[in-house]
C-alpha atoms as a PDB file:
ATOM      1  CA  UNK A   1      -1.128  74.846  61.516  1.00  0.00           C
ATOM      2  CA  UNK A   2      -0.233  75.607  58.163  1.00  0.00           C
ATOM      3  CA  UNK A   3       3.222  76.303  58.757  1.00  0.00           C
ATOM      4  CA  UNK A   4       3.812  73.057  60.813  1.00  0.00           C
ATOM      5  CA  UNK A   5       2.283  71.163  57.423  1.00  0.00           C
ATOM      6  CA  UNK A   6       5.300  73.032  55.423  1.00  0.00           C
ATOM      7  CA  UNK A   7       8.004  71.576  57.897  1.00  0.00           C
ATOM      8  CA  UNK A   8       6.538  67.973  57.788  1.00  0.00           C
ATOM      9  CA  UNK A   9       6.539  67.023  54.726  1.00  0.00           C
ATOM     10  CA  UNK A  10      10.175  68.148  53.696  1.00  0.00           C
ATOM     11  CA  UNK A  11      10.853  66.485  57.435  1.00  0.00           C
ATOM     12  CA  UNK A  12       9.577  63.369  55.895  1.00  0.00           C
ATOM     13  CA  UNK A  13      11.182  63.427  53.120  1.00  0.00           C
ATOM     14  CA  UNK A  14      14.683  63.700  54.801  1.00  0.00           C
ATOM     15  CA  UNK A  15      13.950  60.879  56.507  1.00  0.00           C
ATOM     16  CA  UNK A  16      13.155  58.462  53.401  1.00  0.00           C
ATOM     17  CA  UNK A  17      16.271  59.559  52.036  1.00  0.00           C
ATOM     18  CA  UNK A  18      18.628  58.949  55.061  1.00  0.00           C
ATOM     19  CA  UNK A  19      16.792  55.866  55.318  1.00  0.00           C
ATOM     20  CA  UNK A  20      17.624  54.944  52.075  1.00  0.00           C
ATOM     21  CA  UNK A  21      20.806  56.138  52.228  1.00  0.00           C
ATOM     22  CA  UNK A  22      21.264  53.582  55.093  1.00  0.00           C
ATOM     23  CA  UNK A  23      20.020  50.674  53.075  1.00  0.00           C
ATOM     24  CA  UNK A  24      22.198  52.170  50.037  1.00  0.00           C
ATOM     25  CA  UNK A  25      24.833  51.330  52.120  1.00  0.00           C
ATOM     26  CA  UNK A  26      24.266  48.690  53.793  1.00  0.00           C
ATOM     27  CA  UNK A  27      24.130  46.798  50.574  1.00  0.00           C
ATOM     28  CA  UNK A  28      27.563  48.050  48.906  1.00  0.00           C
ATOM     29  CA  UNK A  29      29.091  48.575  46.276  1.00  0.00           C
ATOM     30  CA  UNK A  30      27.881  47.865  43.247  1.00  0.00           C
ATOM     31  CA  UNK A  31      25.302  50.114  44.503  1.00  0.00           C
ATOM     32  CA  UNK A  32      21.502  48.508  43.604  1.00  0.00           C
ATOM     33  CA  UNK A  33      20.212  50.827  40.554  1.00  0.00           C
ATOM     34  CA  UNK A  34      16.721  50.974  42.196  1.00  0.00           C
ATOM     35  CA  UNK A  35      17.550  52.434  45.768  1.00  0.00           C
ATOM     36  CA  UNK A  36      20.258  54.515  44.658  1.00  0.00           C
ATOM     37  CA  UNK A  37      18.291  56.216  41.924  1.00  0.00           C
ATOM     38  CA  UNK A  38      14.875  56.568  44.702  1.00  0.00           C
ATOM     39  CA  UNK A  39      17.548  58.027  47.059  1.00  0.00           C
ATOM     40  CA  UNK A  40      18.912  60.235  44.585  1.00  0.00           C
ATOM     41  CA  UNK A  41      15.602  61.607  43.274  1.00  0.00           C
ATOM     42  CA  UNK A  42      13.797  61.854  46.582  1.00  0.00           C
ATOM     43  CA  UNK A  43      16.474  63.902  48.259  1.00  0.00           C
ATOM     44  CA  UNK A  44      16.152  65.884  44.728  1.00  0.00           C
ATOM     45  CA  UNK A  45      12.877  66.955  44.732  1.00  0.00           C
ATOM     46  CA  UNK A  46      12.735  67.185  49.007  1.00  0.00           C
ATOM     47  CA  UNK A  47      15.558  69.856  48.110  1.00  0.00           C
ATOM     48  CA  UNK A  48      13.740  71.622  45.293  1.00  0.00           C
ATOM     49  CA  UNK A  49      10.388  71.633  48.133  1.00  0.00           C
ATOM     50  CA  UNK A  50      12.336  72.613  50.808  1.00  0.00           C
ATOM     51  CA  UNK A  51      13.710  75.304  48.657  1.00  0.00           C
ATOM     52  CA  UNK A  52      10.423  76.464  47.104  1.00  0.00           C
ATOM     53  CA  UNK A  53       8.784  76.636  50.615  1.00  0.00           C
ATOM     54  CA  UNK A  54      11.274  78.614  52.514  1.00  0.00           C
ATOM     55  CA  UNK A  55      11.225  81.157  49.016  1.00  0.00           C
ATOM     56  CA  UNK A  56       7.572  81.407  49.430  1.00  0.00           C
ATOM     57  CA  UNK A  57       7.711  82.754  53.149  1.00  0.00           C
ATOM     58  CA  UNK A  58       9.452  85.687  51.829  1.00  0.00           C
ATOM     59  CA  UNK A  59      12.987  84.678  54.112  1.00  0.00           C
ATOM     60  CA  UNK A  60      14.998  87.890  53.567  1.00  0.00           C
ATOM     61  CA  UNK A  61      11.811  90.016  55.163  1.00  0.00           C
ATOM     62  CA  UNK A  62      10.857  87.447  57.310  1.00  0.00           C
ATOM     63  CA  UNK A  63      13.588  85.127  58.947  1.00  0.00           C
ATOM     64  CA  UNK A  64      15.820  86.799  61.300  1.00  0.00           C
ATOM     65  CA  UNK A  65      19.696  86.205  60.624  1.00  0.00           C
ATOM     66  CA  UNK A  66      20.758  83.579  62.374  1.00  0.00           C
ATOM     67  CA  UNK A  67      18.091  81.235  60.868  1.00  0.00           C
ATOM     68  CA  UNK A  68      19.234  82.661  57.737  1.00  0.00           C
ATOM     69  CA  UNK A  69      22.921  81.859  58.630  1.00  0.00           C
ATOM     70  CA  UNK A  70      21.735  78.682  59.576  1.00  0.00           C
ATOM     71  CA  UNK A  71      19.681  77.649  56.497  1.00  0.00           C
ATOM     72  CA  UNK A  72      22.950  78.955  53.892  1.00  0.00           C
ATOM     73  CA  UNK A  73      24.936  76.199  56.120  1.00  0.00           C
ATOM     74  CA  UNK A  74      22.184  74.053  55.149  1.00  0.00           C
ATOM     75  CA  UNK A  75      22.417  74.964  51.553  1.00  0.00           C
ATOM     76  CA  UNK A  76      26.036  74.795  51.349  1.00  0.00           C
ATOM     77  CA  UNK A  77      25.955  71.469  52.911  1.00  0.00           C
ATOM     78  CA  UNK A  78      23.000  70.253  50.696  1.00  0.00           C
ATOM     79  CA  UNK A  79      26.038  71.363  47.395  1.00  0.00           C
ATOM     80  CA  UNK A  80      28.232  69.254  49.704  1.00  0.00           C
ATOM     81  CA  UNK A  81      26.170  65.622  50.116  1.00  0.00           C
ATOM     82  CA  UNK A  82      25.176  65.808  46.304  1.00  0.00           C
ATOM     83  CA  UNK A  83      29.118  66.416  45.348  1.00  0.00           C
ATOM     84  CA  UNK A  84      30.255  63.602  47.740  1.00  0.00           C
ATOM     85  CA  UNK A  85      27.027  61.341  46.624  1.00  0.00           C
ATOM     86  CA  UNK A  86      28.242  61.782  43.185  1.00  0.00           C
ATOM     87  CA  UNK A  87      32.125  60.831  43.829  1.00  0.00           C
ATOM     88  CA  UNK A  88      31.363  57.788  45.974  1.00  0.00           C
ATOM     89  CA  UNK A  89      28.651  56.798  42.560  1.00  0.00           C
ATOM     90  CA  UNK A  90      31.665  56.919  40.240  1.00  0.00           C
ATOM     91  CA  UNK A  91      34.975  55.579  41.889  1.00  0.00           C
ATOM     92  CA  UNK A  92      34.688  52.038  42.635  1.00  0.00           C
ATOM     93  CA  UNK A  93      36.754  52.103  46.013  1.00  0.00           C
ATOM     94  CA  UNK A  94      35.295  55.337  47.440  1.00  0.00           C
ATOM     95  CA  UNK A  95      37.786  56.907  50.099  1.00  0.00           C
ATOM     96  CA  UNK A  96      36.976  57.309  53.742  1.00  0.00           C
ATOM     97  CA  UNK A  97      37.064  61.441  53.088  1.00  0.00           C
ATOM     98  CA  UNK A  98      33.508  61.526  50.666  1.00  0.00           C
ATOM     99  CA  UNK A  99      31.737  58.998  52.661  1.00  0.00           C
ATOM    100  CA  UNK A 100      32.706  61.189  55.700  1.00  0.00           C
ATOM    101  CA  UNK A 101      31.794  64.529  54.439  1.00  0.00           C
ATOM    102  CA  UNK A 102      28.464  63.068  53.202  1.00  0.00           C
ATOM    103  CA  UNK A 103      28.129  61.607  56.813  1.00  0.00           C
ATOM    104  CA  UNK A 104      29.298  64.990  58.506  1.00  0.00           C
ATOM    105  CA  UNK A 105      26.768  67.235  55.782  1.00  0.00           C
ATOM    106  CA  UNK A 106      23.921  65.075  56.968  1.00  0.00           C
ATOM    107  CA  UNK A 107      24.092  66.265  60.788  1.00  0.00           C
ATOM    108  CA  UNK A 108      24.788  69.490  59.694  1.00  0.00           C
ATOM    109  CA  UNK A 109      21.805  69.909  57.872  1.00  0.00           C
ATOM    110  CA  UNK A 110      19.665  67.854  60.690  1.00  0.00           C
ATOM    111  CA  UNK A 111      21.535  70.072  62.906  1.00  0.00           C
ATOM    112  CA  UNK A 112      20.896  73.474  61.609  1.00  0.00           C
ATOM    113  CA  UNK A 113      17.214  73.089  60.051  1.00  0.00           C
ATOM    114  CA  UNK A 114      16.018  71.834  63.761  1.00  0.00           C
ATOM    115  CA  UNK A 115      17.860  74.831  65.001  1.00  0.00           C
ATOM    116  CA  UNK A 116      16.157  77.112  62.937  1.00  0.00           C
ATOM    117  CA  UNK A 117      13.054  75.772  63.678  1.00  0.00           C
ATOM    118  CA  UNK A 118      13.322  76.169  67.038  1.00  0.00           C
ATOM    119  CA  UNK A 119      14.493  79.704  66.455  1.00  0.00           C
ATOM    120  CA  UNK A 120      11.245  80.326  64.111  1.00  0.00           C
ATOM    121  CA  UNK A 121       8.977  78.839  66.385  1.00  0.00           C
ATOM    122  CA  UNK A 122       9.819  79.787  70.027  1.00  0.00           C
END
């Protein structure tokens, strides 16, 4: 039970922010200071508690390697949203390629986190 209560509420929390990124964009450019700084600082700190959960379950003795693989291609596209969030905050005409790799990194990460789970918990 206890390790179901460590995948909800980072679950949760990568829901708010997609759902926020939705509304984010939904409402354009100039982006609205309040829900781009909530999505920005919930997807923050669900990062930083993902993070600090999977450390504390010791991964390298006790995840075996493909749900390893699969949470570095997590990771790596966590780098990639937060680089592509940042570029489509600054220009004022974002380009189709950020808003795509932002799109893309999202199912990757729902993608290989479920997959991992399912690994971890068959």
């Amino acid at each position: 039970m206890e390790n179901i209560l460590k995948v909800i509420l980072p679950g949760t929390l990568f829901l708010v922010v997609v759902g926020f990124g939705f509304w984010v964009s939904k409402v354009g450019k100039p982006y609205n200071g309040l829900l781009f700084n909530v999505h920005k600082l919930v997807a923050l700190g669900g990062v930083i508690l993902t993070g600090v959960q999977i450390f504390r379950l010791d991964p390298l003795d006790t995840f075996p390697v493909p749900v390893l693989l699969l949470i570095a291609l997590a990771g790596l596209s966590v780098i990639a949203m937060f680089a592509t969030g940042a570029v489509m905050s600054i220009q004022d005409q974002v380009k189709r390629t950020p808003k795509l790799v932002h799109q893309i990194s999202a199912s990757i990460i729902t993608g290989a986190m479920i997959i991992a789970l399912c690994i971890l918990y068959q």
